[in-house]
N, C-alpha and C. Protein backbone atom coordinates (compact mmCIF):
# COMPACT_ATOMS: atom_id res chain seq x y z
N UNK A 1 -18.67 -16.17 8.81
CA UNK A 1 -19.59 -15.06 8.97
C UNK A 1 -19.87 -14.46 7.59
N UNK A 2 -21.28 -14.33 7.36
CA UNK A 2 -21.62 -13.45 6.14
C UNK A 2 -22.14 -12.35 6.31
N UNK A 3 -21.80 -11.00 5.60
CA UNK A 3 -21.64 -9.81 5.80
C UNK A 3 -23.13 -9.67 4.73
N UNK A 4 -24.17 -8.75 5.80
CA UNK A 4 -25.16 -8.34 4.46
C UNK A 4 -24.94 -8.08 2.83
N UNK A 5 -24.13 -7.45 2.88
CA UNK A 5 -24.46 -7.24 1.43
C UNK A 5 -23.12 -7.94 0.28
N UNK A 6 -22.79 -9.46 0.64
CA UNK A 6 -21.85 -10.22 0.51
C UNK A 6 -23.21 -11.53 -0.30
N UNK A 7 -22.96 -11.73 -0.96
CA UNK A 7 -23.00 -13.12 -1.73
C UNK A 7 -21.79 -14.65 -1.55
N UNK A 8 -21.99 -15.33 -0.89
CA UNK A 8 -20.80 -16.68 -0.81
C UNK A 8 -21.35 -17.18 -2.47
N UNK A 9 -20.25 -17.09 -3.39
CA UNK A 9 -20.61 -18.16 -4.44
C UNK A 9 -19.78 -19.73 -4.37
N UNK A 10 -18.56 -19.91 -3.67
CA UNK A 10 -18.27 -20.83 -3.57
C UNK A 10 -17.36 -20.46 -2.10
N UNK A 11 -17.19 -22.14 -1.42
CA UNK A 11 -15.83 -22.09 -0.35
C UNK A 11 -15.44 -23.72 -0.51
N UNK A 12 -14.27 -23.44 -0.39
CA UNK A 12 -12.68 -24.10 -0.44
C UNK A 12 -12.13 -24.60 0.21
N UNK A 13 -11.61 -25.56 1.14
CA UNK A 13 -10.61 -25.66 1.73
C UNK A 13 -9.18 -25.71 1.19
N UNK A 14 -8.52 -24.85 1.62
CA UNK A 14 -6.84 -25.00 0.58
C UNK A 14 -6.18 -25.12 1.78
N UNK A 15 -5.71 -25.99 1.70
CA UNK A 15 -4.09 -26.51 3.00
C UNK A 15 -5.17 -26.24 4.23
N UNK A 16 -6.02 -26.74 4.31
CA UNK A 16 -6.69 -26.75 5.89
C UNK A 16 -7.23 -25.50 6.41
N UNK A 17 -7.26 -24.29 4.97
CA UNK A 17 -8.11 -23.29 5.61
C UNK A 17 -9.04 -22.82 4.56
N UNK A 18 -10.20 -21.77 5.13
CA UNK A 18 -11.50 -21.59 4.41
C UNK A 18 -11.54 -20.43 3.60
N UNK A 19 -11.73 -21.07 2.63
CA UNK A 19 -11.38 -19.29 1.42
C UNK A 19 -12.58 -19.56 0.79
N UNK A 20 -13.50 -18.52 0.57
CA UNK A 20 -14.75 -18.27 -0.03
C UNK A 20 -14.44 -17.28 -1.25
N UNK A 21 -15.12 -17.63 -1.95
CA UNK A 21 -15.21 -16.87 -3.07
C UNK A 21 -16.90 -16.17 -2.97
N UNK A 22 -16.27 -14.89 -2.79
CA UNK A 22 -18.06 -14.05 -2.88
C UNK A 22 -17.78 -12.92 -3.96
N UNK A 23 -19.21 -12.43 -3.62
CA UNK A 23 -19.83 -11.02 -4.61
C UNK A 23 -20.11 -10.10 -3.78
N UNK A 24 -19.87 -8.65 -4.08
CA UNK A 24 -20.27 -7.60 -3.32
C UNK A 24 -21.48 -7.06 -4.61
N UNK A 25 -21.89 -6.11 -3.97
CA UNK A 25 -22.90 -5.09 -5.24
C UNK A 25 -21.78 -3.85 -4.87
N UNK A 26 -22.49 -3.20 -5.94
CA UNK A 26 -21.58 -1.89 -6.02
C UNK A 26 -21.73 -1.11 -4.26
N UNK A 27 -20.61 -0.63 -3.83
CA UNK A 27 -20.57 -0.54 -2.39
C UNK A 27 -19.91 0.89 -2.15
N UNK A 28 -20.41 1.68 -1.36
CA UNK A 28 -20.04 3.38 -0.85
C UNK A 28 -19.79 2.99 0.24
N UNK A 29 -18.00 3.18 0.28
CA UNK A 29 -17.04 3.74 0.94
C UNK A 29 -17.11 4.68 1.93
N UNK A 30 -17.12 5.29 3.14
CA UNK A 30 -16.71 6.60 4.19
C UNK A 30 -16.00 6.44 4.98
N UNK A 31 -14.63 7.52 4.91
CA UNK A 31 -13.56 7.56 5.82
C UNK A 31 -12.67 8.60 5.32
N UNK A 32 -11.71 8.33 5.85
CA UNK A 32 -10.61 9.20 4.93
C UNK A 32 -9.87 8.86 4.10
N UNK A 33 -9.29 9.32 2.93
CA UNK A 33 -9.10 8.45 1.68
C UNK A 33 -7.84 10.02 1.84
N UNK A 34 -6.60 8.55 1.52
CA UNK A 34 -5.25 9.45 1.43
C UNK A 34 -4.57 8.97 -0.10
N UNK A 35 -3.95 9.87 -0.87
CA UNK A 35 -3.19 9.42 -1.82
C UNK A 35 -1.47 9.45 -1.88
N UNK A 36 -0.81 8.83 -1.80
CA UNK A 36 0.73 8.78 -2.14
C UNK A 36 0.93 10.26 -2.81
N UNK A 37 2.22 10.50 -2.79
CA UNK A 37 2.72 11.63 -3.36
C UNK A 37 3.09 11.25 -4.93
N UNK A 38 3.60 9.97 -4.95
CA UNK A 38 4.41 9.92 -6.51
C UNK A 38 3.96 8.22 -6.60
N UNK A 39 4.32 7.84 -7.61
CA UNK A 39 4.02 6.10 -8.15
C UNK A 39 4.72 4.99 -7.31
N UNK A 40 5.66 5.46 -6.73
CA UNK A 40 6.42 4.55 -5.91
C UNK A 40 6.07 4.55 -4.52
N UNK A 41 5.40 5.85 -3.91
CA UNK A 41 4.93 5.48 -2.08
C UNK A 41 4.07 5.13 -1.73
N UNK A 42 3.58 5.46 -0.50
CA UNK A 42 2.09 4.92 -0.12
C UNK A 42 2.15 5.96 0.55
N UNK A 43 0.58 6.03 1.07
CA UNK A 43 0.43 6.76 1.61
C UNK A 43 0.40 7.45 3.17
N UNK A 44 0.37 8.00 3.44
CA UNK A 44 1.09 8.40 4.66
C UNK A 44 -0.09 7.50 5.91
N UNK A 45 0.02 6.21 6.08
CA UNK A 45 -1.11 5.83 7.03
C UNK A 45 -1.53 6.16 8.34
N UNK A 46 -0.10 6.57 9.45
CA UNK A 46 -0.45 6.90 10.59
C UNK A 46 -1.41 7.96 10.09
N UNK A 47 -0.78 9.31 9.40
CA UNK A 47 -1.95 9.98 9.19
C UNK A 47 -3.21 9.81 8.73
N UNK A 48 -3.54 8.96 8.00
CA UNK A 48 -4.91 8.80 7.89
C UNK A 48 -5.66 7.92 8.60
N UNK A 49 -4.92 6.99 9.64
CA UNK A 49 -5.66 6.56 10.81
C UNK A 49 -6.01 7.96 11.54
N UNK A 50 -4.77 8.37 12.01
CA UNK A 50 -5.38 9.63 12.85
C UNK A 50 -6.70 10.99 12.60
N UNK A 51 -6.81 10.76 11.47
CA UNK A 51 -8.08 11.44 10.41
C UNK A 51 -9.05 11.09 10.40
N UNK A 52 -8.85 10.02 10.11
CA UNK A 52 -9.92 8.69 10.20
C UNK A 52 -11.07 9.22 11.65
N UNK A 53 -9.88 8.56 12.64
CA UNK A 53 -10.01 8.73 14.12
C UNK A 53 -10.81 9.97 14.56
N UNK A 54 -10.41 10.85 13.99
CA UNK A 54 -10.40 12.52 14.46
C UNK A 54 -12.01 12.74 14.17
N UNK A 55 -12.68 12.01 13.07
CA UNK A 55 -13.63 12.36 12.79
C UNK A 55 -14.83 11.40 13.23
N UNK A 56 -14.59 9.94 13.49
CA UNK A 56 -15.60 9.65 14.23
C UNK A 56 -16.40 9.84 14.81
N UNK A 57 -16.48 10.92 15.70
CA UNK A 57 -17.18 11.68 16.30
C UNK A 57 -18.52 12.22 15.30
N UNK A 58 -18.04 12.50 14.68
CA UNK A 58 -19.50 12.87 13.68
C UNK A 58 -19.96 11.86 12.71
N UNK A 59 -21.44 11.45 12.74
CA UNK A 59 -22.38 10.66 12.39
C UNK A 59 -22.08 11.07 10.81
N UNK A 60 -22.03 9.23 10.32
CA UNK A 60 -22.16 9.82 8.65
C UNK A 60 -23.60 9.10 8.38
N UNK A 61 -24.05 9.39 7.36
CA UNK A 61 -25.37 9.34 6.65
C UNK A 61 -25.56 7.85 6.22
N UNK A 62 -26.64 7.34 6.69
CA UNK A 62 -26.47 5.63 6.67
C UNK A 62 -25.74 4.64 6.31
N UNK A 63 -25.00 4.83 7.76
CA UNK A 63 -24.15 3.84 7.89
C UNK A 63 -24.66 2.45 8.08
N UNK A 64 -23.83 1.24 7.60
CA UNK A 64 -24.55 0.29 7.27
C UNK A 64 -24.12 -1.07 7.79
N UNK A 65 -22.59 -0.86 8.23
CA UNK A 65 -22.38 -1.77 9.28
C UNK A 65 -21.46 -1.03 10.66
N UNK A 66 -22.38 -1.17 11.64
CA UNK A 66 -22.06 -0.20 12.90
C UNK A 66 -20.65 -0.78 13.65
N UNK A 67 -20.39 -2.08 13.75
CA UNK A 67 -19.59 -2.69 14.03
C UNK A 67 -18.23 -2.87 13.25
N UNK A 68 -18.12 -2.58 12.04
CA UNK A 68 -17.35 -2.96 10.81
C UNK A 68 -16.83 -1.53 10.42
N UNK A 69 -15.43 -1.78 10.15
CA UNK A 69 -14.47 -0.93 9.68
C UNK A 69 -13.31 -1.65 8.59
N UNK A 70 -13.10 -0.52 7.54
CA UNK A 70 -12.43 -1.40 6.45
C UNK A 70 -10.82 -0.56 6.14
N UNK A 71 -10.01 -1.36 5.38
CA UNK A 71 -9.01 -0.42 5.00
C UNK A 71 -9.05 -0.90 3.63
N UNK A 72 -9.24 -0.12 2.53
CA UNK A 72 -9.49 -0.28 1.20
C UNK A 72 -7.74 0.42 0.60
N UNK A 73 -7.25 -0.66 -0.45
CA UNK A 73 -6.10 -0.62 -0.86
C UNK A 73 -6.42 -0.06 -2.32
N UNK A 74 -6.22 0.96 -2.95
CA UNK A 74 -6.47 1.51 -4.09
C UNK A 74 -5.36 1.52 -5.35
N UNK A 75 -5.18 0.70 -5.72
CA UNK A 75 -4.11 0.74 -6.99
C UNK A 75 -2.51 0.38 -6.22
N UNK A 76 -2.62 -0.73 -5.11
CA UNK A 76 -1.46 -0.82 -4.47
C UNK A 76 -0.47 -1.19 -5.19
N UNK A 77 -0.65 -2.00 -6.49
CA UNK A 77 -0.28 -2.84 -7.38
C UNK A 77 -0.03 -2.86 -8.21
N UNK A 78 0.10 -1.29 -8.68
CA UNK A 78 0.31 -0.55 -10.25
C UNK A 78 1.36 0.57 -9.74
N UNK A 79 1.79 0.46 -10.64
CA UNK A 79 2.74 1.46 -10.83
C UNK A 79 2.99 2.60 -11.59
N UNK A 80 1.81 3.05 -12.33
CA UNK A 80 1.29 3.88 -13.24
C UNK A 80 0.48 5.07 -12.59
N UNK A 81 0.18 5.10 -11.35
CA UNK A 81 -0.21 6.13 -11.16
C UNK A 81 0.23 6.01 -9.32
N UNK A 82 -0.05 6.90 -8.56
CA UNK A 82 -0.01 7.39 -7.00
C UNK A 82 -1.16 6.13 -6.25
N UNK A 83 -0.99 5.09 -5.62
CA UNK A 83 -1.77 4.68 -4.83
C UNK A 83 -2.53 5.46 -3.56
N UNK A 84 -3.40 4.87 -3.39
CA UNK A 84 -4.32 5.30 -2.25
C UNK A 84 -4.77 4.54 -1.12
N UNK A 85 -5.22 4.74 -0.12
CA UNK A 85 -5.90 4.13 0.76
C UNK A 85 -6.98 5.03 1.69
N UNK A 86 -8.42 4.17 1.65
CA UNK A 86 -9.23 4.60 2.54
C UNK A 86 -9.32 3.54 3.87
N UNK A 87 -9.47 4.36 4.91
CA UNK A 87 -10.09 3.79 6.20
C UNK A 87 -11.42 3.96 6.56
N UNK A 88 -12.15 3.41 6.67
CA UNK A 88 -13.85 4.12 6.55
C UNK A 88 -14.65 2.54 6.92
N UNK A 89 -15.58 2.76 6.33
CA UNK A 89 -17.05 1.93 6.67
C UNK A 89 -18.12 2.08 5.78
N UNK A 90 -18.33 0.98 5.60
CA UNK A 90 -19.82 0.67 4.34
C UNK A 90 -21.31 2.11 5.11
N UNK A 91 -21.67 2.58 3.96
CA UNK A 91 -22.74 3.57 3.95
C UNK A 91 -23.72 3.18 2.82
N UNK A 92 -24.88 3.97 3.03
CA UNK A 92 -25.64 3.82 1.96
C UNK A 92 -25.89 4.64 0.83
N UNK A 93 -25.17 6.39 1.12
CA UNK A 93 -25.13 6.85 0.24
C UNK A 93 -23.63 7.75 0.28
N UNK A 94 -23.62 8.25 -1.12
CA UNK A 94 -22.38 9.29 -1.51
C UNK A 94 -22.56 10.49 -0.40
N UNK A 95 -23.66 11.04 0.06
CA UNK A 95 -24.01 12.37 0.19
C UNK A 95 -23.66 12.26 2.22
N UNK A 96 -22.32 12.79 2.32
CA UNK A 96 -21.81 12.60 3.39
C UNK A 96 -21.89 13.90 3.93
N UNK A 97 -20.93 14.60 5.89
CA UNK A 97 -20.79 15.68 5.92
C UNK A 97 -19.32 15.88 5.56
N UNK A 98 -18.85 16.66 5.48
CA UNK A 98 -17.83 17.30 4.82
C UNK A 98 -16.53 16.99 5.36
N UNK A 99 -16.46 16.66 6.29
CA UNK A 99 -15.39 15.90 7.07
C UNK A 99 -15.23 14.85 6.73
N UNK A 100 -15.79 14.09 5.73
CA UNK A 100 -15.69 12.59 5.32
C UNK A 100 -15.46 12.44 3.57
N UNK A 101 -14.53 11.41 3.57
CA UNK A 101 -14.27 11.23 1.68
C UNK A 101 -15.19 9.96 1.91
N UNK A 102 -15.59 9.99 0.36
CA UNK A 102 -16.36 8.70 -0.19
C UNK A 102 -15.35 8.24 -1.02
N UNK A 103 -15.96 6.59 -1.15
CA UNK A 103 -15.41 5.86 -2.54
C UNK A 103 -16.48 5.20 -2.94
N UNK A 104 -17.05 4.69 -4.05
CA UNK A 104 -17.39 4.09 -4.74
C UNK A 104 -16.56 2.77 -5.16
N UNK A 105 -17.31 1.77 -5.09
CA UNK A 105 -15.97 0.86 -5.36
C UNK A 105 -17.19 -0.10 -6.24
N UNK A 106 -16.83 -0.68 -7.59
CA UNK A 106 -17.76 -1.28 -7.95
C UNK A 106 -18.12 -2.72 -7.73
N UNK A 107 -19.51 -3.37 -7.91
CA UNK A 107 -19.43 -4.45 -8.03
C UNK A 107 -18.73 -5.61 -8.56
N UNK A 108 -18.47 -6.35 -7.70
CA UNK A 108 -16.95 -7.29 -8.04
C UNK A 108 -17.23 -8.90 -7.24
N UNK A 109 -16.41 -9.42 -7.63
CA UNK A 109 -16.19 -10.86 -7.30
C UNK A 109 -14.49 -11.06 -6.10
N UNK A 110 -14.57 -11.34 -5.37
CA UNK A 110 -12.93 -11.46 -4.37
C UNK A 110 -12.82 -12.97 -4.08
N UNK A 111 -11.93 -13.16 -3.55
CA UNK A 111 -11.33 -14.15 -2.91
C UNK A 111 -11.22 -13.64 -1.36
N UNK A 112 -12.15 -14.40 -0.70
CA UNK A 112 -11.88 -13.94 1.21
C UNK A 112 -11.63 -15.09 1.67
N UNK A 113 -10.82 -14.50 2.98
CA UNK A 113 -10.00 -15.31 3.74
C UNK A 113 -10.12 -14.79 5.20
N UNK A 114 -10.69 -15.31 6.44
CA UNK A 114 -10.25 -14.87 8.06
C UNK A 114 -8.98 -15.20 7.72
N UNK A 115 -8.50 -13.33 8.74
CA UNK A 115 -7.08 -13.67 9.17
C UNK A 115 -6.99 -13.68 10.45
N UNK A 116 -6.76 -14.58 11.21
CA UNK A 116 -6.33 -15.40 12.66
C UNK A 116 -5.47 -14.51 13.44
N UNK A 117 -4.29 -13.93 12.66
CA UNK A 117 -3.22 -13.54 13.30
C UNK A 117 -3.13 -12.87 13.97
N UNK A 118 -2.05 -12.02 14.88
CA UNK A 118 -1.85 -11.22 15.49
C UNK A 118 -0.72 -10.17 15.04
N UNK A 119 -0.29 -10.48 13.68
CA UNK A 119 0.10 -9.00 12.97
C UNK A 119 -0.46 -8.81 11.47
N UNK A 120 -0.62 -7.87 11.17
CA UNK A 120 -0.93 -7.05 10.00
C UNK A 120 0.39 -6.85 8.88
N UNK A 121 0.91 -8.13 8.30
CA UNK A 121 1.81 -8.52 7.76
C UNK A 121 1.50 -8.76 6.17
N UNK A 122 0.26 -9.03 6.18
CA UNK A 122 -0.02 -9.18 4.57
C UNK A 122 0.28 -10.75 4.20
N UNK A 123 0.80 -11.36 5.07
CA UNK A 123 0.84 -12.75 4.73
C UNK A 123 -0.63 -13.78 4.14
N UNK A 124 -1.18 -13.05 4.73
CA UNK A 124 -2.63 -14.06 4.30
C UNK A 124 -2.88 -13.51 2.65
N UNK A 125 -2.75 -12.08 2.60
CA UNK A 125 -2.58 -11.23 1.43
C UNK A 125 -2.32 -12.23 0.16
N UNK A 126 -0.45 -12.06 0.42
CA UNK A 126 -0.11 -12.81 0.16
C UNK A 126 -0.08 -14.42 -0.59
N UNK A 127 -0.73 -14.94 0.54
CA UNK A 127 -0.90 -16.56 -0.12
C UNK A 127 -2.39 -16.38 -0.74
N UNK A 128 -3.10 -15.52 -0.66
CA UNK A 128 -4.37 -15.78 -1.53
C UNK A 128 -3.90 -15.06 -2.98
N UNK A 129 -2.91 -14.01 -2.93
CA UNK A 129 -2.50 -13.25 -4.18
C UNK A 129 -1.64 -14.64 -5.39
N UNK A 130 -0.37 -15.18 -4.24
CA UNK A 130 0.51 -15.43 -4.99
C UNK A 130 -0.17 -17.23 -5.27
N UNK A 131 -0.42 -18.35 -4.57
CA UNK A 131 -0.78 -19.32 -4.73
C UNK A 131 -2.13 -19.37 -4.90
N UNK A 132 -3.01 -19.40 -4.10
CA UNK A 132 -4.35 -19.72 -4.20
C UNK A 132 -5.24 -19.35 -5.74
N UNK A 133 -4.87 -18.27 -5.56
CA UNK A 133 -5.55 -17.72 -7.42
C UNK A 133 -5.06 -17.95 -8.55
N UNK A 134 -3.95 -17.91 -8.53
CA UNK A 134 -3.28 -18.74 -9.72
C UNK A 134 -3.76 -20.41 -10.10
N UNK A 135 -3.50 -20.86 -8.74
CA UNK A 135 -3.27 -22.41 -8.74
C UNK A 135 -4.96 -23.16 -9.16
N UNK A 136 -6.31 -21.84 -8.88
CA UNK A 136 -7.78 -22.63 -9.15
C UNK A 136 -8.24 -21.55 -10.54
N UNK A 137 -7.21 -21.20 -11.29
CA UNK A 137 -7.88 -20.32 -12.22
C UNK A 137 -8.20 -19.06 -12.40
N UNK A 138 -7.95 -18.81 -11.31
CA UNK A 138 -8.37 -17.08 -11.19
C UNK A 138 -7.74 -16.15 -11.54
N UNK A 139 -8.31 -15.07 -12.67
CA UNK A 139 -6.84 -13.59 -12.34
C UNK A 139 -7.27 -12.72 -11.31
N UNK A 140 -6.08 -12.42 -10.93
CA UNK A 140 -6.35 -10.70 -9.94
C UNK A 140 -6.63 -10.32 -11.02
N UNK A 141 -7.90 -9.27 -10.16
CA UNK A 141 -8.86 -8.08 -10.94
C UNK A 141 -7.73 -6.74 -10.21
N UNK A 142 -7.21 -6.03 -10.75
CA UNK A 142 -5.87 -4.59 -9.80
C UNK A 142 -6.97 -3.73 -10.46
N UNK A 143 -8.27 -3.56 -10.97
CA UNK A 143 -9.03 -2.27 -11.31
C UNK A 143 -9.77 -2.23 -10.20
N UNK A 144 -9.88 -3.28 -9.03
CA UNK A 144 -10.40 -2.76 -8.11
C UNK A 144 -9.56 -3.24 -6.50
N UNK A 145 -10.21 -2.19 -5.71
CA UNK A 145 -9.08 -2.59 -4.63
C UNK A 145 -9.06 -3.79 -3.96
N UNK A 146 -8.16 -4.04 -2.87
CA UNK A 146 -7.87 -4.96 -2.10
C UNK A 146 -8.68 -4.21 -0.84
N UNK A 147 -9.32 -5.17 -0.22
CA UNK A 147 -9.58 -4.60 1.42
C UNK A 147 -9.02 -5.16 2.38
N UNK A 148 -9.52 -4.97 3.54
CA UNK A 148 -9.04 -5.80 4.83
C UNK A 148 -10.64 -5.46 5.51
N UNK A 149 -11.13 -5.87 6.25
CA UNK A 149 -12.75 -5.61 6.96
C UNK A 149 -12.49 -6.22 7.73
N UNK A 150 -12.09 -5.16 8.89
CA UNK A 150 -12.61 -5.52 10.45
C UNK A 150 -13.64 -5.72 11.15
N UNK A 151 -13.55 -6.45 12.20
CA UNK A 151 -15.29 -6.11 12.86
C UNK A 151 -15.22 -6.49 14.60
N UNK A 152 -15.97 -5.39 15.40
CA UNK A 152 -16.34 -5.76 16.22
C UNK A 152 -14.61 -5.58 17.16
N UNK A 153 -14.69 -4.39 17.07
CA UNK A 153 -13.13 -3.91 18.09
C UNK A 153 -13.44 -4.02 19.57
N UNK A 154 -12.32 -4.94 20.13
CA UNK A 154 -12.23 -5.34 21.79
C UNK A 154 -11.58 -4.52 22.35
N UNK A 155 -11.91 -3.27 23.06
CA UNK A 155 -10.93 -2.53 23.41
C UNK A 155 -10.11 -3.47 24.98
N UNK A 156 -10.70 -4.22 25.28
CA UNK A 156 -9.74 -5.32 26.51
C UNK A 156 -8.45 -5.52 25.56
N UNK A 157 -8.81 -6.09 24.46
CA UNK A 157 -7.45 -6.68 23.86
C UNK A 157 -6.68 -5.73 23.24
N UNK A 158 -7.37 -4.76 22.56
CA UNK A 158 -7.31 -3.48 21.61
C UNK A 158 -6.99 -3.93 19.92
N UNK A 159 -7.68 -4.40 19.64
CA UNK A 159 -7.58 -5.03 18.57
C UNK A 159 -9.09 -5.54 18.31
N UNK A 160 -9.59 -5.91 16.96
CA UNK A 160 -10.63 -6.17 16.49
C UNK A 160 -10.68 -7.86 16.72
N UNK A 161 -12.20 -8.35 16.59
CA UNK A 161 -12.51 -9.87 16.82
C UNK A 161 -12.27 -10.21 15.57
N UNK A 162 -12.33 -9.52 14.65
CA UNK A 162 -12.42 -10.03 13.23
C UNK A 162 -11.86 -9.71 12.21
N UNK A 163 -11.07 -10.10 11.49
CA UNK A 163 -10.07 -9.58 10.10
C UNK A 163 -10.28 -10.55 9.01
N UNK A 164 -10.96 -10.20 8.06
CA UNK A 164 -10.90 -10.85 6.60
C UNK A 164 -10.20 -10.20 5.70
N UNK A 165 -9.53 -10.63 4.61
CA UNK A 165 -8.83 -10.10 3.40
C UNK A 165 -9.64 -10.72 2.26
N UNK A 166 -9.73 -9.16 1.85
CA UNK A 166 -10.54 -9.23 0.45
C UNK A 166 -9.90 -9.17 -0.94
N UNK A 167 -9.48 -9.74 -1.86
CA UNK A 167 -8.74 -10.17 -2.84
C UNK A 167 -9.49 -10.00 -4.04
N UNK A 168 -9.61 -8.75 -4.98
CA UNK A 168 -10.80 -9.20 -6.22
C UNK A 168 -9.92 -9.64 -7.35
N UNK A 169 -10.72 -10.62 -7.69
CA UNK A 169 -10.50 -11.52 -9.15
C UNK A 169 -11.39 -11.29 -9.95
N UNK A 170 -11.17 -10.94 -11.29
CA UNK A 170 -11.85 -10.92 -12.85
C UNK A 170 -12.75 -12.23 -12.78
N UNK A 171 -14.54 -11.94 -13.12
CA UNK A 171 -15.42 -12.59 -12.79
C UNK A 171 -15.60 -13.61 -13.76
């Protein structure tokens, strides 16, 4: 599946599965955006699902994929400053209502991967972080985040049809 505002520049098969290498354009973030207390935690997530959640209810300002929800990983990987995380959804502009944080996240190059599974383990994370990018040349880019992009939530199953991990690498 290709996401509007996604570029495929290349795909892969590695050990029998499909890793694409794409491009985003510079992309606005809406949700709630939580920060860690100190360099070593994360951030408090039940709460910012529940934030997240709380505010749905109110319409943000062109939204751009109706189906699609993301969890954006902000500096998970440094240790120099307080990490972050937003839960939110692609928009078209900064100028939200007040109940909602933006991010800006810039134009970048990732490594994506469907994740199949049935837990939220970071394993796919993982093998695209620790083998896959190393092994075809690539560095992790850590100036910009990691995502996860859901799509298309089954409330029968309660869980989403769709999970990709987004991985950016230095272009």
């Amino acid at each position: 599946m290709q996401h509007p505002q996604e570029i495929i520049l290349n795909t892969v098969d590695y050990n029998g599965a499909k890793i694409e290498i794409i491009e985003w354009p510079e992309t606005v973030w809406c949700g709630k955006l939580g920060w860690a207390r100190n360099n070593t935690q994360e951030p408090d997530f039940q709460s910012l699902i529940k934030a997240f959640t709380d505010v749905m209810s109110t319409s943000a300002n062109e939204r751009l994929t109706a189906d699609w929800d993301g969890a954006l990983f902000i500096d998970h990987h440094r240790n120099d400053r307080p990490s972050g995380t937003l839960f939110g959804f692609i928009v078209g502009t900064e100028t939200q209502p007040e109940c909602y944080d933006t991010y800006k996240m810039p134009a970048s190059r990732f490594v994506r991967m469907r994740d199949c599974s049935d837990t939220d383990d970071g394993a796919i994370n993982n093998i695209i972080k620790n083998e896959f990018i190393p092994s075809n040349g690539y560095l992790y880019d850590s100036t910009v985040p990691d995502f996860s992009y859901y799509g298309f939530f089954n409330s029968q199953k309660g869980k989403h049809d769709y999970k990709y991990d987004y991985i950016p690498i230095a272009p």
